[in-house]
PDB file of N, CA and C in Angstrom:
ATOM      1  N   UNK A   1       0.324  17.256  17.249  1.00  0.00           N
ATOM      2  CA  UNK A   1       1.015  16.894  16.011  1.00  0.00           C
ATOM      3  C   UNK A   1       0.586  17.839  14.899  1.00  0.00           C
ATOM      4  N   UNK A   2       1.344  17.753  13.741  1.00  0.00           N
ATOM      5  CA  UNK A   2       1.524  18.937  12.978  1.00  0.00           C
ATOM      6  C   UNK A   2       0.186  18.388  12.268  1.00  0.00           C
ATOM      7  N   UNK A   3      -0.875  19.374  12.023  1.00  0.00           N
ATOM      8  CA  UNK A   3      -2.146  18.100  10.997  1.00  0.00           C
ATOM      9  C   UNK A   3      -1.201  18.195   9.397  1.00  0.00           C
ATOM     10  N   UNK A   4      -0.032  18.890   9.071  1.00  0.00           N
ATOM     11  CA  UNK A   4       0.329  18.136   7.586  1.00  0.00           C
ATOM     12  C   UNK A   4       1.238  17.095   7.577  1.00  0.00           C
ATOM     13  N   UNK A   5       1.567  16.847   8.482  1.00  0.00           N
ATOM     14  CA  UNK A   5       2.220  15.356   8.610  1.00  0.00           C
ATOM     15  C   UNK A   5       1.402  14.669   9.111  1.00  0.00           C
ATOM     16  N   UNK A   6       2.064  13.195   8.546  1.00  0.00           N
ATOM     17  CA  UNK A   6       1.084  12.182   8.770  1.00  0.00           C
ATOM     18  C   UNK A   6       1.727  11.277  10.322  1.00  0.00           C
ATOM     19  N   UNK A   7       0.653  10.568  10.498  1.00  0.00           N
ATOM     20  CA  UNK A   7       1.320   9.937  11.395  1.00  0.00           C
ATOM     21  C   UNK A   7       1.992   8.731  10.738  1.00  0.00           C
ATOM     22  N   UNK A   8       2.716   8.069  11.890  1.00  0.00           N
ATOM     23  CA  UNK A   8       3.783   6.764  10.956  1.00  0.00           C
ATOM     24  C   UNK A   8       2.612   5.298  10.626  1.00  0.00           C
ATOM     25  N   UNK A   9       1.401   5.703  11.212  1.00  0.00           N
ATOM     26  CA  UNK A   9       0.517   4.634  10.721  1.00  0.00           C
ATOM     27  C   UNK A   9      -0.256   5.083   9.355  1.00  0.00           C
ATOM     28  N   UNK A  10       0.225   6.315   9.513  1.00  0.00           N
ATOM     29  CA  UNK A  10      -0.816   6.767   7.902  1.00  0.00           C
ATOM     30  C   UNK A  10       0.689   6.667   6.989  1.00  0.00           C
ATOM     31  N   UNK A  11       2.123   6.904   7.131  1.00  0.00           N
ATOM     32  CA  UNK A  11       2.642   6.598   6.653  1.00  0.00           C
ATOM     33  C   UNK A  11       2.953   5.351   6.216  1.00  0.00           C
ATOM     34  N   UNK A  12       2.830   4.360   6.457  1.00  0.00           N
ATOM     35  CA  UNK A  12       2.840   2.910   6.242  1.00  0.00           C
ATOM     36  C   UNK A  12       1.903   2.146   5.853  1.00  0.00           C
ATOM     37  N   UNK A  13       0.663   3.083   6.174  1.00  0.00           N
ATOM     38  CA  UNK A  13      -0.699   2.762   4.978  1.00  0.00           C
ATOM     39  C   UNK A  13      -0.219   3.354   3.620  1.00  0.00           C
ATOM     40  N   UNK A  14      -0.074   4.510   3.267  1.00  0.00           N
ATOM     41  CA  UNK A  14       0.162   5.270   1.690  1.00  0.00           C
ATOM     42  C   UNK A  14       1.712   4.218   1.338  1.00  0.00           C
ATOM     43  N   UNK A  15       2.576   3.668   1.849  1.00  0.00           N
ATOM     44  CA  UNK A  15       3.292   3.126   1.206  1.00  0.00           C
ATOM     45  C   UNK A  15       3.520   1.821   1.294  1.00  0.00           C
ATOM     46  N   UNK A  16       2.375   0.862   1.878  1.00  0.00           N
ATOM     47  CA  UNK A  16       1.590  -0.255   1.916  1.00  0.00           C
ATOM     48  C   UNK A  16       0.957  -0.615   0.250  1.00  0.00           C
ATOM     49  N   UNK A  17       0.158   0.803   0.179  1.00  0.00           N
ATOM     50  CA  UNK A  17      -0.906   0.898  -0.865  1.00  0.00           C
ATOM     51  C   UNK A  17       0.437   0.969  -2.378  1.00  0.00           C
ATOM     52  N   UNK A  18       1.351   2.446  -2.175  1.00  0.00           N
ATOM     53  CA  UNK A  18       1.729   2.821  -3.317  1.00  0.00           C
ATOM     54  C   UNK A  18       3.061   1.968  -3.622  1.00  0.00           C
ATOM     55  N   UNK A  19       3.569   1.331  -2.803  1.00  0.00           N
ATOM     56  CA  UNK A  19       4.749   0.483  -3.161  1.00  0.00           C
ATOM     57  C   UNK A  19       6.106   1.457  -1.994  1.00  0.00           C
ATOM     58  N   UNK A  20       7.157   0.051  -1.996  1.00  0.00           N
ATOM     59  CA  UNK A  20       7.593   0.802  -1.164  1.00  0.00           C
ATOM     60  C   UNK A  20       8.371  -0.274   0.284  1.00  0.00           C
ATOM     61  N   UNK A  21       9.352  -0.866  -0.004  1.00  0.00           N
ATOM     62  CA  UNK A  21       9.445  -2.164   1.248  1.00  0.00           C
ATOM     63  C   UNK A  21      10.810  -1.954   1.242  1.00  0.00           C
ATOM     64  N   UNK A  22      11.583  -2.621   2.207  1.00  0.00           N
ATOM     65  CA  UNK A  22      13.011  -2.815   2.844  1.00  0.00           C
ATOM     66  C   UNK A  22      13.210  -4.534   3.348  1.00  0.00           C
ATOM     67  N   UNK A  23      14.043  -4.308   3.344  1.00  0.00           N
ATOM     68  CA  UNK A  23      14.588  -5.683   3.812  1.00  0.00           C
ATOM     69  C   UNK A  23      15.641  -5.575   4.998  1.00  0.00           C
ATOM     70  N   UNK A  24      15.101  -6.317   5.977  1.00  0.00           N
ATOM     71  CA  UNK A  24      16.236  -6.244   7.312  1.00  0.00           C
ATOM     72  C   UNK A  24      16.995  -7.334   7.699  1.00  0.00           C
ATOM     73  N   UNK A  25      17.915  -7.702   7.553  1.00  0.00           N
ATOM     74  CA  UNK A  25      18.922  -8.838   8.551  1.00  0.00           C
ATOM     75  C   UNK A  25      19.992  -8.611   9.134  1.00  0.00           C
ATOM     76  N   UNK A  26      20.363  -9.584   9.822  1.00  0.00           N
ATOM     77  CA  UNK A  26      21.686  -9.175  10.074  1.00  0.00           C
ATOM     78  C   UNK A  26      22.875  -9.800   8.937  1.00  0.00           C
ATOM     79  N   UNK A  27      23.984  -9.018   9.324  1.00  0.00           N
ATOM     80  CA  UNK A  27      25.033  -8.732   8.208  1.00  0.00           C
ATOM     81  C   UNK A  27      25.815  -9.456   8.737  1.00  0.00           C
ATOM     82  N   UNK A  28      26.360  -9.050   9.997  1.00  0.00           N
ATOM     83  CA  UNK A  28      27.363  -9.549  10.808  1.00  0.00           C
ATOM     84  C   UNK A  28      26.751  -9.725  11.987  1.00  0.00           C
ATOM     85  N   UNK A  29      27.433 -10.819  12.986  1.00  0.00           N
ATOM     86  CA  UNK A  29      27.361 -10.142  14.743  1.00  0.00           C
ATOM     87  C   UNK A  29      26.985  -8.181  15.215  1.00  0.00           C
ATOM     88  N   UNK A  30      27.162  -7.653  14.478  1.00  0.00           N
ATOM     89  CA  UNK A  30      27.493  -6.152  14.760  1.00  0.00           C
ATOM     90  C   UNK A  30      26.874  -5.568  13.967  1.00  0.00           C
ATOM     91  N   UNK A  31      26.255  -5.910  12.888  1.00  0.00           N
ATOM     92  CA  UNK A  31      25.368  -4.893  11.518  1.00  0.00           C
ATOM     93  C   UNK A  31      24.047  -5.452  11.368  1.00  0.00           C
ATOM     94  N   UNK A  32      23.511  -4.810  11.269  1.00  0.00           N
ATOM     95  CA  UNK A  32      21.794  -4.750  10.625  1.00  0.00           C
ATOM     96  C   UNK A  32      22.168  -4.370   8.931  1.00  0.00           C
ATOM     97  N   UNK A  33      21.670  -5.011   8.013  1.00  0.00           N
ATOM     98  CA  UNK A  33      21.736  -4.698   6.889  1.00  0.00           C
ATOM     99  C   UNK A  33      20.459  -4.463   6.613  1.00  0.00           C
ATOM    100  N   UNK A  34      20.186  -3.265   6.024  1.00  0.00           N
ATOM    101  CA  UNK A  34      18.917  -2.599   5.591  1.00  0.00           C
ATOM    102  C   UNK A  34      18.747  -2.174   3.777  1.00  0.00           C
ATOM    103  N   UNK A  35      18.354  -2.758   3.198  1.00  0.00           N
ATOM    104  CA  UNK A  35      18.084  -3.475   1.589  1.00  0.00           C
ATOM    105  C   UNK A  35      16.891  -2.622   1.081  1.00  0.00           C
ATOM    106  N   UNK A  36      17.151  -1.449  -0.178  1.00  0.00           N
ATOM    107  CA  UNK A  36      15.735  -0.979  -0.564  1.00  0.00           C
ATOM    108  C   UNK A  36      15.899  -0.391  -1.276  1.00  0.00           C
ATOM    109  N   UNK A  37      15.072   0.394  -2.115  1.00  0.00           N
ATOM    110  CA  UNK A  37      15.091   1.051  -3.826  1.00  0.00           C
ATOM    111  C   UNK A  37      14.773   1.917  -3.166  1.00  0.00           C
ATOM    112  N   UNK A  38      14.557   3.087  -3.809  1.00  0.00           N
ATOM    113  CA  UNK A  38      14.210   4.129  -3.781  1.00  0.00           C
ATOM    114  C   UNK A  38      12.830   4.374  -3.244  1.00  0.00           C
ATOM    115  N   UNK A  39      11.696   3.819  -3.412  1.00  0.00           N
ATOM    116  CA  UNK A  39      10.465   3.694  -2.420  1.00  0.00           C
ATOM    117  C   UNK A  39      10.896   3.628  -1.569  1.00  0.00           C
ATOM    118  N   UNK A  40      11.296   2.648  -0.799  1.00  0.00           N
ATOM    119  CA  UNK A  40      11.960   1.947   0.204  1.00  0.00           C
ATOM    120  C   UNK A  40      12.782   3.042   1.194  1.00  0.00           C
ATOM    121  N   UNK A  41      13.418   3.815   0.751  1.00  0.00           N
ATOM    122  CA  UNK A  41      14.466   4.525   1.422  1.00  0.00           C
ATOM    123  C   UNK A  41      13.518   5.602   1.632  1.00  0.00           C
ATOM    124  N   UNK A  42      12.404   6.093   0.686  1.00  0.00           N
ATOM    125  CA  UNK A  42      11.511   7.433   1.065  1.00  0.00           C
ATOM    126  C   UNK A  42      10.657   6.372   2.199  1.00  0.00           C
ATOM    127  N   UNK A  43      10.535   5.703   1.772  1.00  0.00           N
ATOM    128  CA  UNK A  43       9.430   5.099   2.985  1.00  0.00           C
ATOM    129  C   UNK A  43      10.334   5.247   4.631  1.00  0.00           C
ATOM    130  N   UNK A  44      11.132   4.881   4.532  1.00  0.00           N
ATOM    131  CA  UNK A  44      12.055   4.791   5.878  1.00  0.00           C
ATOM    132  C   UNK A  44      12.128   6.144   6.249  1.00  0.00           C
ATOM    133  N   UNK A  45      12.845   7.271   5.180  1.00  0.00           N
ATOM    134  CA  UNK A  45      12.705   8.778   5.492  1.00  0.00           C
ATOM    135  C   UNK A  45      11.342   9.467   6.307  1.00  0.00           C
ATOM    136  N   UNK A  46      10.129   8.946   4.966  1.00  0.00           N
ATOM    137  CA  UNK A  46       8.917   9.397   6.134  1.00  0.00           C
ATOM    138  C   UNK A  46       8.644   8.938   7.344  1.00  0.00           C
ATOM    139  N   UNK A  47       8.854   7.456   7.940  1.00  0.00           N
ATOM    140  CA  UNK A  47       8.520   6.728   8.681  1.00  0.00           C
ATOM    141  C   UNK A  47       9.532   7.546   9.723  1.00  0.00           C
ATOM    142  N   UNK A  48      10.551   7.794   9.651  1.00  0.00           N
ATOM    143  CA  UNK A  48      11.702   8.577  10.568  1.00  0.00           C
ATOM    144  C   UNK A  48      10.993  10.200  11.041  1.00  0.00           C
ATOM    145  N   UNK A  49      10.812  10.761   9.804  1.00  0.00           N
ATOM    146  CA  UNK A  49      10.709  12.179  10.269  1.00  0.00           C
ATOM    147  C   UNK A  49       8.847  12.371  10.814  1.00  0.00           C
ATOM    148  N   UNK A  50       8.063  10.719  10.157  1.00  0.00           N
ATOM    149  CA  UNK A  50       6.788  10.802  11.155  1.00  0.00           C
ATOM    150  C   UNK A  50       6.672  11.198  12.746  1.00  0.00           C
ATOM    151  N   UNK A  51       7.913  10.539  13.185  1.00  0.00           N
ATOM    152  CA  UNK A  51       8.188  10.177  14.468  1.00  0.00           C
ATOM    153  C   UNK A  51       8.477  11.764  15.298  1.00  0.00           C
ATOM    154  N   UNK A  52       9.239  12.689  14.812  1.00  0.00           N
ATOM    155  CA  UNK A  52       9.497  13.593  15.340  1.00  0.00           C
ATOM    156  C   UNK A  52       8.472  14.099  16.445  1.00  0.00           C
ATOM    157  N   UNK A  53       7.228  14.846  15.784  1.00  0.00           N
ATOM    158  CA  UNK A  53       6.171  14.896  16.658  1.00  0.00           C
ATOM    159  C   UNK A  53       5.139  14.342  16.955  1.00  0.00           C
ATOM    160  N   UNK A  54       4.914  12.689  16.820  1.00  0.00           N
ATOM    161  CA  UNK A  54       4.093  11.335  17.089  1.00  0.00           C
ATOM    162  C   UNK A  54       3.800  11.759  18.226  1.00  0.00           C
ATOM    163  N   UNK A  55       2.133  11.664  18.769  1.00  0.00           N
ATOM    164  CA  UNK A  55       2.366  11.403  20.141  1.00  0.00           C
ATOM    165  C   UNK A  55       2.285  10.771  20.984  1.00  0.00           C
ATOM    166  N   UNK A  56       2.884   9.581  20.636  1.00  0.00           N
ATOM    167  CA  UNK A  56       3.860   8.058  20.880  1.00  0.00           C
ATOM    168  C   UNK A  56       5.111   8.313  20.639  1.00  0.00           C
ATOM    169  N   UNK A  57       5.757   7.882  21.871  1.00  0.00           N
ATOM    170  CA  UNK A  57       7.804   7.756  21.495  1.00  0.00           C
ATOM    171  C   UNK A  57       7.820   6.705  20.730  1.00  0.00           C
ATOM    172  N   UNK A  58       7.152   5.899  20.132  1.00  0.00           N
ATOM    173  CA  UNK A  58       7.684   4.667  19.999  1.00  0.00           C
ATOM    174  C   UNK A  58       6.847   3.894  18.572  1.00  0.00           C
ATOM    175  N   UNK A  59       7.360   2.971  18.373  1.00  0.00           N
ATOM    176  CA  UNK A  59       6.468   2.350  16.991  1.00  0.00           C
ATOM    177  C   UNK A  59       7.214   1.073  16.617  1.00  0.00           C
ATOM    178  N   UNK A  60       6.763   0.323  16.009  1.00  0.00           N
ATOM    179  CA  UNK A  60       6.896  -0.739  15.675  1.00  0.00           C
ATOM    180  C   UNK A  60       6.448  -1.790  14.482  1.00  0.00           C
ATOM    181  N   UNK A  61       7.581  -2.233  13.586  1.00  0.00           N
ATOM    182  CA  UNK A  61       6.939  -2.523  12.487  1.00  0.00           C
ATOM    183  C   UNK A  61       7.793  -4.387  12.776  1.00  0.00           C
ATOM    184  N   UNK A  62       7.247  -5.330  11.989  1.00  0.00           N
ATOM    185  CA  UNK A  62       7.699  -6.404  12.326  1.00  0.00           C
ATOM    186  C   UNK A  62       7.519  -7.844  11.013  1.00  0.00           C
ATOM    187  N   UNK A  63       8.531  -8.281  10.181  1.00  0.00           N
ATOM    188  CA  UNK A  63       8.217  -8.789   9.171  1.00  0.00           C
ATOM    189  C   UNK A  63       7.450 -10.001   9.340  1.00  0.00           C
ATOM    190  N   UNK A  64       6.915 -10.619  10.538  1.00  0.00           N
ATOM    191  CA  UNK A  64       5.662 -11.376  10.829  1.00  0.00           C
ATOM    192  C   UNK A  64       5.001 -10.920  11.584  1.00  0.00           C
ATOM    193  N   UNK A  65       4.415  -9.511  11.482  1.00  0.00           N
ATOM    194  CA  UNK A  65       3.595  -9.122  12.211  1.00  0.00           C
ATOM    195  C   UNK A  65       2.898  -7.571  11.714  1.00  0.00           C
ATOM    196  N   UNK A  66       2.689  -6.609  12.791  1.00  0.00           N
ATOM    197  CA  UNK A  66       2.170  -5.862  12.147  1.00  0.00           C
ATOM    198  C   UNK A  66       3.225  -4.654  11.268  1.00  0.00           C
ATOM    199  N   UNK A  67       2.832  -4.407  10.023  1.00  0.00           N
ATOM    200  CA  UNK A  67       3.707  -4.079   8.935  1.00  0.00           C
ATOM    201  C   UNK A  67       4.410  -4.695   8.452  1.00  0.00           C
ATOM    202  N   UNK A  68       4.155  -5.791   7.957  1.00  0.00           N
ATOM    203  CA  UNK A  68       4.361  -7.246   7.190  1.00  0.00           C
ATOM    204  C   UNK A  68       4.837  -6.663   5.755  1.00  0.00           C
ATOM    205  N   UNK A  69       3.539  -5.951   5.587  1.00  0.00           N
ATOM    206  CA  UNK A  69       3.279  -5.881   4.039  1.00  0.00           C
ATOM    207  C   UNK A  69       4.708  -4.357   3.245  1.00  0.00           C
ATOM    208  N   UNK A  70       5.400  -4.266   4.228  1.00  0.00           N
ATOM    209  CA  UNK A  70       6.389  -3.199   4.152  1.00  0.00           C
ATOM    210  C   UNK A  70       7.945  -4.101   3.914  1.00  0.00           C
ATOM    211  N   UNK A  71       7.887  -4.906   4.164  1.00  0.00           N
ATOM    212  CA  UNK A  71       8.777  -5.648   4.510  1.00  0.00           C
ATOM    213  C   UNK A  71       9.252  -6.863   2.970  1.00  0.00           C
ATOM    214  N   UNK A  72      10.427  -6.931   2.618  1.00  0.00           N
ATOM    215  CA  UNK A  72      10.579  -7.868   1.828  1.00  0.00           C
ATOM    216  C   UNK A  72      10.794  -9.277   2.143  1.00  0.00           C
ATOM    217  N   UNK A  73      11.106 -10.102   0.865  1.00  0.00           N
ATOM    218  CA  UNK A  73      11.043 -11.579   1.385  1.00  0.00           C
ATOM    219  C   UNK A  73      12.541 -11.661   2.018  1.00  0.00           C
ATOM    220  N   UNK A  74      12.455 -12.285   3.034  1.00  0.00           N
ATOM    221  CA  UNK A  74      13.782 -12.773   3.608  1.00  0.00           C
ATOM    222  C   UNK A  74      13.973 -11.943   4.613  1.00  0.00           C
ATOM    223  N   UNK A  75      13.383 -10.897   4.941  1.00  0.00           N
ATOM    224  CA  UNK A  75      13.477  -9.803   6.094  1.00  0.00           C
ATOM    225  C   UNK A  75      13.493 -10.829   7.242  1.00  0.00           C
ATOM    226  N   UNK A  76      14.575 -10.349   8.309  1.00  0.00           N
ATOM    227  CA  UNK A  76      14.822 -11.553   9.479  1.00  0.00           C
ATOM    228  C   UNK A  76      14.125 -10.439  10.778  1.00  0.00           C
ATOM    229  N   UNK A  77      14.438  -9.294  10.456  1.00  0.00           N
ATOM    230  CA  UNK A  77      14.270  -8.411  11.319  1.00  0.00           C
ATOM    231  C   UNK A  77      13.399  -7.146  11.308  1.00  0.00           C
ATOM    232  N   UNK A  78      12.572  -6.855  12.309  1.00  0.00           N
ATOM    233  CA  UNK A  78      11.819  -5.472  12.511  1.00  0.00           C
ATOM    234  C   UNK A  78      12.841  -4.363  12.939  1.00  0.00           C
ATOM    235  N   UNK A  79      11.665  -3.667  12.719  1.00  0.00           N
ATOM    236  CA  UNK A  79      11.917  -2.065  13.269  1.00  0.00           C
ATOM    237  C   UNK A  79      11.610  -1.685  14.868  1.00  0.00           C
ATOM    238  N   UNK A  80      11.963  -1.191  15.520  1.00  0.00           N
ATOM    239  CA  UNK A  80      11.454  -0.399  16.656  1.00  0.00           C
ATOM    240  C   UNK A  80      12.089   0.664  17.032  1.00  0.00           C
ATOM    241  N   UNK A  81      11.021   2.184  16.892  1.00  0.00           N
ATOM    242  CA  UNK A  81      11.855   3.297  16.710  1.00  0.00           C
ATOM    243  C   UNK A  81      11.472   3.887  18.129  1.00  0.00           C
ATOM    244  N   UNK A  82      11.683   4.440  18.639  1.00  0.00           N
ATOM    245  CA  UNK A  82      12.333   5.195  20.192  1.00  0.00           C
ATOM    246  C   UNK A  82      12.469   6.688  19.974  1.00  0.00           C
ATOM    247  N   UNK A  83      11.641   7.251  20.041  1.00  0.00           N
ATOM    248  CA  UNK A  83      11.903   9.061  20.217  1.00  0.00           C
ATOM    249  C   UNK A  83      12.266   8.970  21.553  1.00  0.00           C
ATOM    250  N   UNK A  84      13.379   9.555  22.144  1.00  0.00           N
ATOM    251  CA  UNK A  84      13.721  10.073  23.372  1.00  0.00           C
ATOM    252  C   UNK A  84      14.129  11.421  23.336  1.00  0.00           C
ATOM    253  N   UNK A  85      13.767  11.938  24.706  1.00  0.00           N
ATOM    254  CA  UNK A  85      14.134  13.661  24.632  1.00  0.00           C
ATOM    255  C   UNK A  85      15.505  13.819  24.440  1.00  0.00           C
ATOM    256  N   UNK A  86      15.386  15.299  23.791  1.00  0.00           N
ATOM    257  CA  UNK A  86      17.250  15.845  22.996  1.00  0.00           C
ATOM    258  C   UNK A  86      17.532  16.283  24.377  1.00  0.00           C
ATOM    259  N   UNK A  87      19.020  15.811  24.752  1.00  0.00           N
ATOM    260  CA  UNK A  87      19.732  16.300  26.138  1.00  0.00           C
ATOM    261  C   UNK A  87      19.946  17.830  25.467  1.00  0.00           C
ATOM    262  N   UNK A  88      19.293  18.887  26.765  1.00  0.00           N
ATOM    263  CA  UNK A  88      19.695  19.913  26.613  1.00  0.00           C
ATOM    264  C   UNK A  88      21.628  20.770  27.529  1.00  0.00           C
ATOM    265  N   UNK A  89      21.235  21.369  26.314  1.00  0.00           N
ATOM    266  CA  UNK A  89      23.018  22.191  26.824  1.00  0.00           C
ATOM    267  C   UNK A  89      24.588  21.426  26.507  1.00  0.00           C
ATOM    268  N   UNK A  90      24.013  19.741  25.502  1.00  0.00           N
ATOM    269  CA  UNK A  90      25.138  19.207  25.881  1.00  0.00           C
ATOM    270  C   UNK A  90      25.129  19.224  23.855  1.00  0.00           C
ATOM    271  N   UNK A  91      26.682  19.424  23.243  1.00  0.00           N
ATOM    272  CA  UNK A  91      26.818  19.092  21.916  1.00  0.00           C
ATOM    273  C   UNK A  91      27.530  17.882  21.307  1.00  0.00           C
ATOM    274  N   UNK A  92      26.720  17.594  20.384  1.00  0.00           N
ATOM    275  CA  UNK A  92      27.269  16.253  19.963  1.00  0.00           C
ATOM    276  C   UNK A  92      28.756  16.123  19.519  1.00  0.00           C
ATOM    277  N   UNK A  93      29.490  15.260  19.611  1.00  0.00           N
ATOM    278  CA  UNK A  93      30.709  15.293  19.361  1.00  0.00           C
ATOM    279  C   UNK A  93      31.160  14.765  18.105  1.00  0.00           C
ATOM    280  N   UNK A  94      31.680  15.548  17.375  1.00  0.00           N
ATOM    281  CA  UNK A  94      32.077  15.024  16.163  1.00  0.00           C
ATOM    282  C   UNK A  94      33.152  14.332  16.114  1.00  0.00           C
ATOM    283  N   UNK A  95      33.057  12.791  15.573  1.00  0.00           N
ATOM    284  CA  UNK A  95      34.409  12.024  15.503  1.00  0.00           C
ATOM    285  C   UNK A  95      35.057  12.296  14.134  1.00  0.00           C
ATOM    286  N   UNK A  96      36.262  13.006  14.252  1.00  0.00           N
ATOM    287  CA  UNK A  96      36.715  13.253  13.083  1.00  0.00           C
ATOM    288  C   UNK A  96      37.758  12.986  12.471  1.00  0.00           C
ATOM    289  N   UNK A  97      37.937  11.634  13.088  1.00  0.00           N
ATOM    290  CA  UNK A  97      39.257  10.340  12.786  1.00  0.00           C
ATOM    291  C   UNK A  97      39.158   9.988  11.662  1.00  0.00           C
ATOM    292  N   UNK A  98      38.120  10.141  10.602  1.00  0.00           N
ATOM    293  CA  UNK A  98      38.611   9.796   9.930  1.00  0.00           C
ATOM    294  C   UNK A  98      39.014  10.331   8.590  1.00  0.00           C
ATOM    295  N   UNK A  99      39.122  11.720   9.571  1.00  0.00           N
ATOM    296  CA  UNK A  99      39.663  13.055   8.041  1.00  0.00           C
ATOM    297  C   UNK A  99      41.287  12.940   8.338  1.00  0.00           C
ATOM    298  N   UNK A 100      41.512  12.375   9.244  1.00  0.00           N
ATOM    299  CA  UNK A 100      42.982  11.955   9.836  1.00  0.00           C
ATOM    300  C   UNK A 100      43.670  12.289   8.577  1.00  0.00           C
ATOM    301  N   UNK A 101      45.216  12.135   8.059  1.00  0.00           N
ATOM    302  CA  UNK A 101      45.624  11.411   7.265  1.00  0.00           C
ATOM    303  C   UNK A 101      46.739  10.531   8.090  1.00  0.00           C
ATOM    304  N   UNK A 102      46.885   9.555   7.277  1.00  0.00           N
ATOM    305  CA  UNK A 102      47.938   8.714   7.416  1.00  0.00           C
ATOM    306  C   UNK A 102      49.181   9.267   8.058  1.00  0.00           C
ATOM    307  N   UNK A 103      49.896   9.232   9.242  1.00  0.00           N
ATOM    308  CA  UNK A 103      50.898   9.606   9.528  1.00  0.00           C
ATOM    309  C   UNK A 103      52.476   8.959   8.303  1.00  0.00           C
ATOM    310  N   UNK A 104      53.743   9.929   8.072  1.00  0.00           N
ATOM    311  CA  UNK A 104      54.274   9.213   7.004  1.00  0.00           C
ATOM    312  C   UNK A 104      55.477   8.716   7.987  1.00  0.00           C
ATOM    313  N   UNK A 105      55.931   7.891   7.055  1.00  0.00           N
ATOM    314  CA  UNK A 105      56.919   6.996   7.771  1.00  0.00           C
ATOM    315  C   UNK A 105      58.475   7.720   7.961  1.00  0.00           C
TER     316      UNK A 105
END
């Protein structure tokens, strides 16, 4: 791991300490709604790009459990993040339905 990045446990200590929480539930059957200020959204950013070279695939934060203190009131739901290897040779496909326009009548 890179020593100027932190890991996602030193990340979630510095924004434990400096402020910094989200809120998770569900929205619908189909959505996770994810709730946060501006701490909040850098906290998620670092906690994301911690992960890149962790050397753990995996992590876990949980609003009754560990990384509580990240978490706002009413949070129904944790985190669990998953590094898996990038498929090589294959490109992502851009869906671009919705630069469509309207067909006219």
């Amino acid at each position: 791991m890179d020593r100027n990045r932190q890991s996602p446990d030193e990340v979630c200590d510095r924004f434990a300490r400096e402020g910094g929480s989200v809120r998770l539930r569900l929205l619908d059957r189909d959505t996770i709604l994810i709730e946060a200020g501006p701490r909040g959204l850098l906290f998620l950013s670092s906690l994301f790009k911690s992960m890149v070279d962790f050397i753990d695939d995996g992590f876990q934060l949980s609003p009754r459990g560990a990384g509580s203190a990240l978490f706002r009131k009413g949070s129904t739901k944790g985190i669990y993040i998953h590094r898996v290897p990038e498929a090589r040779g294959l490109k992502a496909r851009r869906d671009r339905s919705h630069l469509s326009r309207p067909k006219k009548k």
